[in-house]
Protein backbone atom coordinates (compact mmCIF):
# COMPACT_ATOMS: atom_id res chain seq x y z
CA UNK A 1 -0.61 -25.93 12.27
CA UNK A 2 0.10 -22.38 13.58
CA UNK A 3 -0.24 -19.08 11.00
CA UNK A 4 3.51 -18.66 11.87
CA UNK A 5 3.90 -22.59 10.29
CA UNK A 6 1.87 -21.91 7.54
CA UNK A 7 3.66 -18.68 7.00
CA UNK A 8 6.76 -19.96 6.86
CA UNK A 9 5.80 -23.21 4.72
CA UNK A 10 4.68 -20.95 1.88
CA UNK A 11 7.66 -18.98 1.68
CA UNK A 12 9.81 -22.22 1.75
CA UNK A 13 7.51 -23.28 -1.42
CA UNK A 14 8.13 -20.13 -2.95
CA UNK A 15 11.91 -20.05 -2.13
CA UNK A 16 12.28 -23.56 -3.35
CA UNK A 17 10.16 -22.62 -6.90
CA UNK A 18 11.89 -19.61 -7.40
CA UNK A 19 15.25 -21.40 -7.02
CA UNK A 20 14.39 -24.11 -9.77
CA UNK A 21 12.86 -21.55 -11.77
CA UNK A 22 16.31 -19.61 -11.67
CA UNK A 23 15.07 -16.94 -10.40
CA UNK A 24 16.08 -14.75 -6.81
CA UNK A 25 12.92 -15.23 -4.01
CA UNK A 26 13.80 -12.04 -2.74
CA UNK A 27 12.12 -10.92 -6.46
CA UNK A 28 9.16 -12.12 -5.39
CA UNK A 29 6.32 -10.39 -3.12
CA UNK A 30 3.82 -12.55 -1.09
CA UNK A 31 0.54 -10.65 -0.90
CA UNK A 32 -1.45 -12.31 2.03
CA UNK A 33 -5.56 -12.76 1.30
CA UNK A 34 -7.12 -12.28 4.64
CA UNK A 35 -11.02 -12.04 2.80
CA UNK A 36 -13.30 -12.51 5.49
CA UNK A 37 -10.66 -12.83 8.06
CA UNK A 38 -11.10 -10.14 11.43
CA UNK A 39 -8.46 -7.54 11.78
CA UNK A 40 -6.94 -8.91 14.72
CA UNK A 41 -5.42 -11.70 11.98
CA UNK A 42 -3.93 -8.54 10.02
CA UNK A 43 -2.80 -7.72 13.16
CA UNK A 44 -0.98 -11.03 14.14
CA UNK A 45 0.17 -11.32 10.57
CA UNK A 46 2.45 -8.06 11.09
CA UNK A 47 3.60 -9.38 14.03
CA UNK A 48 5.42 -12.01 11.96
CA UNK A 49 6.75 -10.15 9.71
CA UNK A 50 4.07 -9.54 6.67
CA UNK A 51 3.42 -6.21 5.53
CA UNK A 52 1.84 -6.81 1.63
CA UNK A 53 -1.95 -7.50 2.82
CA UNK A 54 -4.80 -8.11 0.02
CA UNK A 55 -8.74 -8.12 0.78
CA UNK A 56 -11.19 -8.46 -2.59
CA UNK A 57 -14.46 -6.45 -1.02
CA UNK A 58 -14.03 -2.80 -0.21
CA UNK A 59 -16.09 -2.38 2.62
CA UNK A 60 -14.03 -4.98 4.38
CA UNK A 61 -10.76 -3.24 3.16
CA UNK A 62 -12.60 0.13 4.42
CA UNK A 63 -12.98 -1.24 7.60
CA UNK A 64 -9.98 -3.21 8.11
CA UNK A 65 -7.84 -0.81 7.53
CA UNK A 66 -9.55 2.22 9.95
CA UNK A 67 -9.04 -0.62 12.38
CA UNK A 68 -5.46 -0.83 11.66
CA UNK A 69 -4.51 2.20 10.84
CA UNK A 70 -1.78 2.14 13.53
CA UNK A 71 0.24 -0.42 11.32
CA UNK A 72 1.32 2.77 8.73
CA UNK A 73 3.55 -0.04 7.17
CA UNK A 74 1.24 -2.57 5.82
CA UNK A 75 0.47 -2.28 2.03
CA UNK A 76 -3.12 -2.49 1.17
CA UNK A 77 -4.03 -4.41 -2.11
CA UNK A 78 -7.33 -4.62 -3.54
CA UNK A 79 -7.67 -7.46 -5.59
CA UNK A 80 -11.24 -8.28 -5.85
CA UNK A 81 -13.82 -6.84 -8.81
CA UNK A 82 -14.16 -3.13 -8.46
CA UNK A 83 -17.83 -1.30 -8.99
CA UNK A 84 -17.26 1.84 -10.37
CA UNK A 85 -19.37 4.01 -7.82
CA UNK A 86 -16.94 2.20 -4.98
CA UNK A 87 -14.11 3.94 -6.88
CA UNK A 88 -13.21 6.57 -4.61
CA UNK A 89 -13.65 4.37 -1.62
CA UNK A 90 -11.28 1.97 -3.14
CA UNK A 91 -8.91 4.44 -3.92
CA UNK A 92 -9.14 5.75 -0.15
CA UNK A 93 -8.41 2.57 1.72
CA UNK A 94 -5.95 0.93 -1.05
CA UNK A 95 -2.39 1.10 -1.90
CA UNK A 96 -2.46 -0.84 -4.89
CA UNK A 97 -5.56 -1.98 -7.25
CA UNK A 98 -4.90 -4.57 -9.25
CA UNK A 99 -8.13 -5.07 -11.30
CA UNK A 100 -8.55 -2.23 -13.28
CA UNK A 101 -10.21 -4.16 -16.41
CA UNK A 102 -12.05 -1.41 -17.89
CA UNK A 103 -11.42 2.30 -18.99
CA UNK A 104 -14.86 3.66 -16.98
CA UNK A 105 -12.80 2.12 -13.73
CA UNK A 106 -9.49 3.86 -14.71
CA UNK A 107 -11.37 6.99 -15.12
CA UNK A 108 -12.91 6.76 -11.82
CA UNK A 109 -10.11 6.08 -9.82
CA UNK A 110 -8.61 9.07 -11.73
CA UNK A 111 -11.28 11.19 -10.73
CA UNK A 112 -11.05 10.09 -6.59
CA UNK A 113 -7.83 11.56 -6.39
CA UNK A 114 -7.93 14.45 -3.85
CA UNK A 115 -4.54 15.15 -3.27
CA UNK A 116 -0.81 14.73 -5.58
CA UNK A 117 -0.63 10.83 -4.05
CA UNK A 118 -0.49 8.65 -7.73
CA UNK A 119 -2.19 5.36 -6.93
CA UNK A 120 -0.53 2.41 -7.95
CA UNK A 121 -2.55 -0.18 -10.35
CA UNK A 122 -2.74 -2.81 -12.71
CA UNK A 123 -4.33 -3.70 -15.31
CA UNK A 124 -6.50 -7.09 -14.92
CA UNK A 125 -6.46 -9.55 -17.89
CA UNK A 126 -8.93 -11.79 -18.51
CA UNK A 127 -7.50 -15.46 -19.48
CA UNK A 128 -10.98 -17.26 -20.07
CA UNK A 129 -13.29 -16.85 -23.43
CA UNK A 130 -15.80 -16.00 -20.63
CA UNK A 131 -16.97 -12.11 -21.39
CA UNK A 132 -18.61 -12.31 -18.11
CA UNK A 133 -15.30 -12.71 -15.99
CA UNK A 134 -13.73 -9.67 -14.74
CA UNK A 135 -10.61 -8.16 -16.54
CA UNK A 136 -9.47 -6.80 -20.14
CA UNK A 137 -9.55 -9.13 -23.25
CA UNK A 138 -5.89 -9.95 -24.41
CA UNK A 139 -6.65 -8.00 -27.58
CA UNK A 140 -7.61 -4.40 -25.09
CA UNK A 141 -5.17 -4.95 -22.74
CA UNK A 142 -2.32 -2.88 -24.35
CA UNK A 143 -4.99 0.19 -24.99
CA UNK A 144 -6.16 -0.42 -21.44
CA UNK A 145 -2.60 0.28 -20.07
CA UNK A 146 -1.96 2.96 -22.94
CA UNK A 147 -4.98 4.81 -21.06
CA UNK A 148 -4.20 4.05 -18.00
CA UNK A 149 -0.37 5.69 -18.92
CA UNK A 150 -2.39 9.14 -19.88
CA UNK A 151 -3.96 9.52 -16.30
CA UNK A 152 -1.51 11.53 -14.17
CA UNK A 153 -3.08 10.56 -10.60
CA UNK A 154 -2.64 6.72 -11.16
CA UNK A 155 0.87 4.73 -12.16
CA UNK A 156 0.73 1.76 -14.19
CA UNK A 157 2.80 -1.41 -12.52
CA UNK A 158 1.81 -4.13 -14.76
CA UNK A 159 -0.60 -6.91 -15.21
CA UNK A 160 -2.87 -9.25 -12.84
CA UNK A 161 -4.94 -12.26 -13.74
CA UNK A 162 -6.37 -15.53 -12.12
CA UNK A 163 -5.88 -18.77 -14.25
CA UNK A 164 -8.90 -20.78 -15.31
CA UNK A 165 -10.06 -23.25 -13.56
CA UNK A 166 -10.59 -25.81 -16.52
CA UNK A 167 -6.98 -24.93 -18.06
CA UNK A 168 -3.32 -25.91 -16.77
CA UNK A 169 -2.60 -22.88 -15.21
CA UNK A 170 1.17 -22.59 -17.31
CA UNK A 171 -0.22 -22.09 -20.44
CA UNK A 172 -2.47 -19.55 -19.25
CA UNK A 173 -0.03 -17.79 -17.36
CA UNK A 174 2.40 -17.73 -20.84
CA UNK A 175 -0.32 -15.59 -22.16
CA UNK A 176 -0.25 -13.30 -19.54
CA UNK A 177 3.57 -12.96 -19.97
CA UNK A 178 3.14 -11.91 -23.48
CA UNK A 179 0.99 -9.41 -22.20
CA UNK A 180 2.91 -8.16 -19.75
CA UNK A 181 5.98 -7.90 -22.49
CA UNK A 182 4.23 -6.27 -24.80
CA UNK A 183 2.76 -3.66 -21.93
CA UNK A 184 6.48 -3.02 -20.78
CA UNK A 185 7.11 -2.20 -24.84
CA UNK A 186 5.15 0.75 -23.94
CA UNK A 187 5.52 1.10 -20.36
CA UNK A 188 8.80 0.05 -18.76
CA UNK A 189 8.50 0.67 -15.84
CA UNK A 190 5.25 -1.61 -15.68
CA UNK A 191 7.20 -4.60 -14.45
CA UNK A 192 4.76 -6.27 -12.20
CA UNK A 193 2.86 -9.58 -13.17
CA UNK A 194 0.19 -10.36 -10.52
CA UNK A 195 -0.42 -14.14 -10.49
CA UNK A 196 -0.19 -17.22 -8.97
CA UNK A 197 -2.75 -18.57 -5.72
CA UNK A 198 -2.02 -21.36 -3.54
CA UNK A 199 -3.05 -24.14 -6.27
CA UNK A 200 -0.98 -22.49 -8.87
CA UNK A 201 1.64 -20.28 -7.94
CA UNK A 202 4.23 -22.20 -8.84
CA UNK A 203 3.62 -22.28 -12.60
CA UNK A 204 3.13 -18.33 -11.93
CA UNK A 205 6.65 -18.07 -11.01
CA UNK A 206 7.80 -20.08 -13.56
CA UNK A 207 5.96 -17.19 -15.88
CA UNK A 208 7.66 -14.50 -14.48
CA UNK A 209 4.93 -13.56 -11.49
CA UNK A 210 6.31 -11.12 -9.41
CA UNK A 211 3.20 -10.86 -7.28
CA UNK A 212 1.10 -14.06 -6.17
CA UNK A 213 -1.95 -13.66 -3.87
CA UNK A 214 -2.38 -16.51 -1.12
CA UNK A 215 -5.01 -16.80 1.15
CA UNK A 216 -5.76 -19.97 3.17
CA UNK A 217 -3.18 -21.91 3.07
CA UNK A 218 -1.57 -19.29 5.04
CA UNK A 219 -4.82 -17.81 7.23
CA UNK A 220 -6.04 -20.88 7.69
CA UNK A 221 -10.12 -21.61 6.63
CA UNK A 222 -12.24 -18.64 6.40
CA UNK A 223 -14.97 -17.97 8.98
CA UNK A 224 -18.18 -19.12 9.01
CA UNK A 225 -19.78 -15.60 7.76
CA UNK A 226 -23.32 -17.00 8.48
């Protein structure tokens, strides 16, 4: 099958789920993952009509995007863990973060700023009892986005998490909504809910994502990095 194919089978699946969910596709943004993909599929991606890309490493978003930087309307997500010394390289080559899982990160992004741009950004919930996975707790996530709110450099969109592995992905993704109400108590304008890959983004819509991140089942298999 062909990247256009694949392309276009995706957003067919997320027409059709949005539909039965009762909700307008158009509502929904399809963030391409091209992790470990070259540039030239960024490239061939635009060509057919995608302009919300996401990579998870920063060097490869770093490079990708000096590549590219002739395609001035692609949006840049970062999606992948963020290291708090990569901060202001993250904030260089991204449009949107959407892990920011910790108050340290916030602060660093903050700090990168070296202009009056505001950096758009989520805040990244953790939905496993797993203290080792990357994002907020449930019970943080509202002071997370509270602090987040009191940095003038960075603009709070809403919430991003990845469902468990070991857990039907709906009833994670309810908790998430709550979240993300409770967030927009506080923060209306935060009306973004990152969620939903290619195994689950269906539920995700039914949850209210706004946002869902798919990789290869549109790029195809990822390269042999060995």
């Amino acid at each position: 099958m062909t990247l256009a194919a694949r392309l276009s089978a995706i957003d067919d699946r997320i027409a059709e789920a949005a539909r039965r969910a009762g909700r307008d596709p158009g509502d929904i943004t399809r963030i391409v993952v091209t992790k470990f993909h070259p540039a030239q599929l960024v490239r061939d991606l635009r060509a057919l009509g995608v302009t919300e890309v996401g990579e998870n490493r920063q060097q490869e978003l770093t490079a990708k995007r000096a590549d590219l930087v002739d395609l001035d309307d692609v949006r840049w997500h970062f999606i992948g863990q963020a290291q708090t010394n990569k901060a202001a390289a993250i904030r260089r080559a991204s449009d949107v973060v959407h892990s920011v899982d910790r108050t340290r990160l916030a602060d660093a992004l903050h700090r990168a700023a070296d202009d009056d741009g505001v950096l758009d950004v989520l805040v990244q919930v953790n939905l496993t009892e797993d203290a080792g996975r990357g994002g907020s707790t449930l019970a943080d996530a509202e002071a997370l986005a509270e602090h987040v709110l009191g940095l003038e450099s960075l603009r709070l969109r809403g919430v991003m998490a990845v469902a468990p592995l070991d857990e039907d992905p709906a009833s994670a993704f309810a908790r998430l909504r709550a979240v993300a109400d409770r967030i927009r108590v506080i923060a209306p304008e935060a009306t973004w809910i990152s969620a939903g890959m290619t195994g689950d983004f269906v539920q995700a819509i039914d949850a209210g994502a706004t946002h869902l991140r798919i990789g290869s089942a549109i790029t195809g298999p990822r390269p042999d990095r060995g």
